[in-house]
C-alpha atoms as a PDB file:
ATOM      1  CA  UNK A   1      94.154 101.923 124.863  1.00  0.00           C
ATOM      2  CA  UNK A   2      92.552 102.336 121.563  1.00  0.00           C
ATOM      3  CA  UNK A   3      94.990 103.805 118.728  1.00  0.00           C
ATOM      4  CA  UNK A   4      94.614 107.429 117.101  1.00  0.00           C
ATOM      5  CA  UNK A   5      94.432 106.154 112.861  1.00  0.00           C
ATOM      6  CA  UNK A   6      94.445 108.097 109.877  1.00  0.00           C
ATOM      7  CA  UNK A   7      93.609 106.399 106.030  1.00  0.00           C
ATOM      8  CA  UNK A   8      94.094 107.814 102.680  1.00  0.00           C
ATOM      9  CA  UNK A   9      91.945 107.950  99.664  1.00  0.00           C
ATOM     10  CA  UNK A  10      91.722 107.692  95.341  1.00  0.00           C
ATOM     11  CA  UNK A  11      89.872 107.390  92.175  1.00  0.00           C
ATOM     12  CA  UNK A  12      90.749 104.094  90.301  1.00  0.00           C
ATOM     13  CA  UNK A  13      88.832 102.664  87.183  1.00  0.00           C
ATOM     14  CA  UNK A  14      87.143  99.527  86.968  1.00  0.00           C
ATOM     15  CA  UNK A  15      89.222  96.354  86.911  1.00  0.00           C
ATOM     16  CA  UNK A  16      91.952  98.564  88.410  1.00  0.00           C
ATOM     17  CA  UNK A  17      93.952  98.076  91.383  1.00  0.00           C
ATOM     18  CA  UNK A  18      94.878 100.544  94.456  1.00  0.00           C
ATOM     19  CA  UNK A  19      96.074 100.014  98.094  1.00  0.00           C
ATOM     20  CA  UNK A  20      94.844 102.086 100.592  1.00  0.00           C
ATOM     21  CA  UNK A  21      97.310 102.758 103.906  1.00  0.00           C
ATOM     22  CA  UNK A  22      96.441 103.885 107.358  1.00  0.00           C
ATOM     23  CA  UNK A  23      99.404 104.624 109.760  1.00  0.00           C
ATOM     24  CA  UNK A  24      98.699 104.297 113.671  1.00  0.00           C
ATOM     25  CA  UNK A  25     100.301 106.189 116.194  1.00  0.00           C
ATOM     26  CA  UNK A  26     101.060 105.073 120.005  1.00  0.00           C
ATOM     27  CA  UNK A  27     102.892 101.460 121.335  1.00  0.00           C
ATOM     28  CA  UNK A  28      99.603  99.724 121.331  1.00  0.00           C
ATOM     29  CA  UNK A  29      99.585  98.946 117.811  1.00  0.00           C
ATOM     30  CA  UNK A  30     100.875  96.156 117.725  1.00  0.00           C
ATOM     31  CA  UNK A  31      98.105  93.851 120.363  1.00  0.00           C
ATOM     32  CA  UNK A  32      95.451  95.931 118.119  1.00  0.00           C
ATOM     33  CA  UNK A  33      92.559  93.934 115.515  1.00  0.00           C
ATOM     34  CA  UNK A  34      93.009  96.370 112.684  1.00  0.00           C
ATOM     35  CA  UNK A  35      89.988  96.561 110.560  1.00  0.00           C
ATOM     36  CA  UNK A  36      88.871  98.531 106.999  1.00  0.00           C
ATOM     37  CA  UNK A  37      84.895  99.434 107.399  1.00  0.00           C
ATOM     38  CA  UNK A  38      83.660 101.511 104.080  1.00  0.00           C
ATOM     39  CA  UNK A  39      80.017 102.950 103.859  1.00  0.00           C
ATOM     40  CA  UNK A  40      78.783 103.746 100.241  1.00  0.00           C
ATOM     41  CA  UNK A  41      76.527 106.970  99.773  1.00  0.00           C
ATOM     42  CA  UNK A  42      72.625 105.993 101.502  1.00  0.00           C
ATOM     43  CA  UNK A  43      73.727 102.675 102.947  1.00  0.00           C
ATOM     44  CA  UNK A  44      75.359 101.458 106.276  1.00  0.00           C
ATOM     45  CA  UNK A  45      78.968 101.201 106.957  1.00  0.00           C
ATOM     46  CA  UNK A  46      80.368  97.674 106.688  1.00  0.00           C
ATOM     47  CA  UNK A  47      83.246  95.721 107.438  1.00  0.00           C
ATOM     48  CA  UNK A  48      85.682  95.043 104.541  1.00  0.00           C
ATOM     49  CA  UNK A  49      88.356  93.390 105.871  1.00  0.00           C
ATOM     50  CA  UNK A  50      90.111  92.540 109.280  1.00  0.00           C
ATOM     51  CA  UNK A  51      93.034  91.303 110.280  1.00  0.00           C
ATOM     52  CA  UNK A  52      94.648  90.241 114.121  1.00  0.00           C
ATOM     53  CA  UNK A  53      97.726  91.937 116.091  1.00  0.00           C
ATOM     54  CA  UNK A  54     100.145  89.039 114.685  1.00  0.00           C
ATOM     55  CA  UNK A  55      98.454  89.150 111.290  1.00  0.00           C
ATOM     56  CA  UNK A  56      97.946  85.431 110.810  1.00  0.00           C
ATOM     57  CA  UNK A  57      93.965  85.460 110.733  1.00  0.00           C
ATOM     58  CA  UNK A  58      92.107  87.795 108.104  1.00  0.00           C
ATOM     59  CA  UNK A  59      88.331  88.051 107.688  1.00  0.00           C
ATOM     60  CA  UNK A  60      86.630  89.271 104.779  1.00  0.00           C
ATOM     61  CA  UNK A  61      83.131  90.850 103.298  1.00  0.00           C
ATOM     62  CA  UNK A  62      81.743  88.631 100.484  1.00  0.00           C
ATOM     63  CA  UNK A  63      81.354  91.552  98.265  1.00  0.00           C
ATOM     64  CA  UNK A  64      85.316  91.742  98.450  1.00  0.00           C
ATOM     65  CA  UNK A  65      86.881  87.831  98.775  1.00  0.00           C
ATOM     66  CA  UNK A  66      89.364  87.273  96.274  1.00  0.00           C
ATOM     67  CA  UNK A  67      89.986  90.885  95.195  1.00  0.00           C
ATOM     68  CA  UNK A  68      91.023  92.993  98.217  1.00  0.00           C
ATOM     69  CA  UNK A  69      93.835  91.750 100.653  1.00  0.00           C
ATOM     70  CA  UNK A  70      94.382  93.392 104.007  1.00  0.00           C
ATOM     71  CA  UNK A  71      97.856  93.298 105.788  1.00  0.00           C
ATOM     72  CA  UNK A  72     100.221  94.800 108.548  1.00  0.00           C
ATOM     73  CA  UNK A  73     103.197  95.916 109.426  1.00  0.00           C
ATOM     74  CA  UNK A  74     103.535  95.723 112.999  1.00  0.00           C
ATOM     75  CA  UNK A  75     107.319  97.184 112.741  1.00  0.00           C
ATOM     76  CA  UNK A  76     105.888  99.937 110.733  1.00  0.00           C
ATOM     77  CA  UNK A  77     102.721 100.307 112.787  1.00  0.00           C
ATOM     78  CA  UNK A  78     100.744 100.383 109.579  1.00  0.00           C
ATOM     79  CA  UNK A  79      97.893  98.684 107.745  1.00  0.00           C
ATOM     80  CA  UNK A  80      97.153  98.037 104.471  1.00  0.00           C
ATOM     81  CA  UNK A  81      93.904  97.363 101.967  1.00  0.00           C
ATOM     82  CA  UNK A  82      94.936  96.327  98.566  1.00  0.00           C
ATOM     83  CA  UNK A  83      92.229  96.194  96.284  1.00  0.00           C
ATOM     84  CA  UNK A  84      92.008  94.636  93.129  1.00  0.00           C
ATOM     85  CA  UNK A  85      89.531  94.515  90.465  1.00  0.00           C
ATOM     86  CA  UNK A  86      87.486  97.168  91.641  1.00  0.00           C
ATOM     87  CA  UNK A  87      84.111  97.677  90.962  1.00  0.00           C
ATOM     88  CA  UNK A  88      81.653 100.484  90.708  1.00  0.00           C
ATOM     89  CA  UNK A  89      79.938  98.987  94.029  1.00  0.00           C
ATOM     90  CA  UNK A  90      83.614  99.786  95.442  1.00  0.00           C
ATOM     91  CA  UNK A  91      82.770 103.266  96.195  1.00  0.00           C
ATOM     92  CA  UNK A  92      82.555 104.348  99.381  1.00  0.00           C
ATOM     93  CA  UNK A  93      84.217 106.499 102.365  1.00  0.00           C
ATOM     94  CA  UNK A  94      86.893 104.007 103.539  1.00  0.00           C
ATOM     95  CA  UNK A  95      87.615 103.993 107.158  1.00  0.00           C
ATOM     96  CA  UNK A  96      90.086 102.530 108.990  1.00  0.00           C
ATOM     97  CA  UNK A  97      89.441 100.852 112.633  1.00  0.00           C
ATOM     98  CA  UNK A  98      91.657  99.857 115.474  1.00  0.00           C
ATOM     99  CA  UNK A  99      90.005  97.869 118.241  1.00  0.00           C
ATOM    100  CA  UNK A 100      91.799  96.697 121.415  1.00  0.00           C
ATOM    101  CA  UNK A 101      88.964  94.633 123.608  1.00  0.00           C
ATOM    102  CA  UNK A 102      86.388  97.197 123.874  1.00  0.00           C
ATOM    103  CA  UNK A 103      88.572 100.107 123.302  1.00  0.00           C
ATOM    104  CA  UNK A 104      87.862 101.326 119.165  1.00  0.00           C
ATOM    105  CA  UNK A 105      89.524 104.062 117.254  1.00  0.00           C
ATOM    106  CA  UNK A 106      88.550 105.194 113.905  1.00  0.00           C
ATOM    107  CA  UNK A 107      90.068 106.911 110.996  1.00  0.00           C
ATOM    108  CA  UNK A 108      88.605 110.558 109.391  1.00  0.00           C
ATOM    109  CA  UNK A 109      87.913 108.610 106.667  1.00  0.00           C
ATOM    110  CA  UNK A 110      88.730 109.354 102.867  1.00  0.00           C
ATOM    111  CA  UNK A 111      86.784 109.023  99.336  1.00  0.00           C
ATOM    112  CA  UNK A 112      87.446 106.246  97.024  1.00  0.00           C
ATOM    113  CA  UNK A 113      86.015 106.847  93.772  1.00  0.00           C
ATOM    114  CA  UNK A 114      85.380 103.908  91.037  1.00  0.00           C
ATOM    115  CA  UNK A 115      84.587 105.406  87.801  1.00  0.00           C
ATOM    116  CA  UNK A 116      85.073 104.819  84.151  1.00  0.00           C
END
């Protein structure tokens, strides 16, 4: 069964860093591919970053390599995006996604704002 996920939001500055957290609730968590999807004012929402249940495999967007790192906490039940170096382009609604075989859940979504 899918998970029920919530994210949080910011405004950073160019070159800046911030982590973004989403917290699941339920005992499925943990056999859950946790995912960070973000979808910038006009254009379509994309994948940012994914990781599997046991954390050992991690996928990113191009537009992110090398700057954001995603990770879990399966004790804690949470997920993380840490983003470094951000970039105007780095604005978006962030969402957070749970996805247990064809099962998804998503997050409300929150703002994060890259401005000088």
């Amino acid at each position: 069964q899918a998970q029920r996920v919530e994210s949080g939001g910011g405004v950073g500055q160019p070159g800046g860093s911030r982590t973004r957290s989403c917290a699941a609730s339920g005992c499925m968590f943990n056999v859950a591919t946790m995912s960070w999807y973000r979808q910038a004012p006009g254009k379509e929402r994309e994948l940012v970053a994914s990781v599997n249940s046991v954390g050992n495999r991690k996928n990113y967007a191009d537009s992110v390599r090398g700057r954001f790192i995603i990770s879990r906490d399966n004790a804690k039940k949470t997920v993380a995006l840490q983003m470094n170096n951000v970039e105007d382009a780095d604005t978006a609604v962030y969402y957070c996604h749970a996805r247990i075989g064809t099962a998804t859940s998503w997050g409300q979504g929150t703002q994060v704002s890259v401005s000088s």
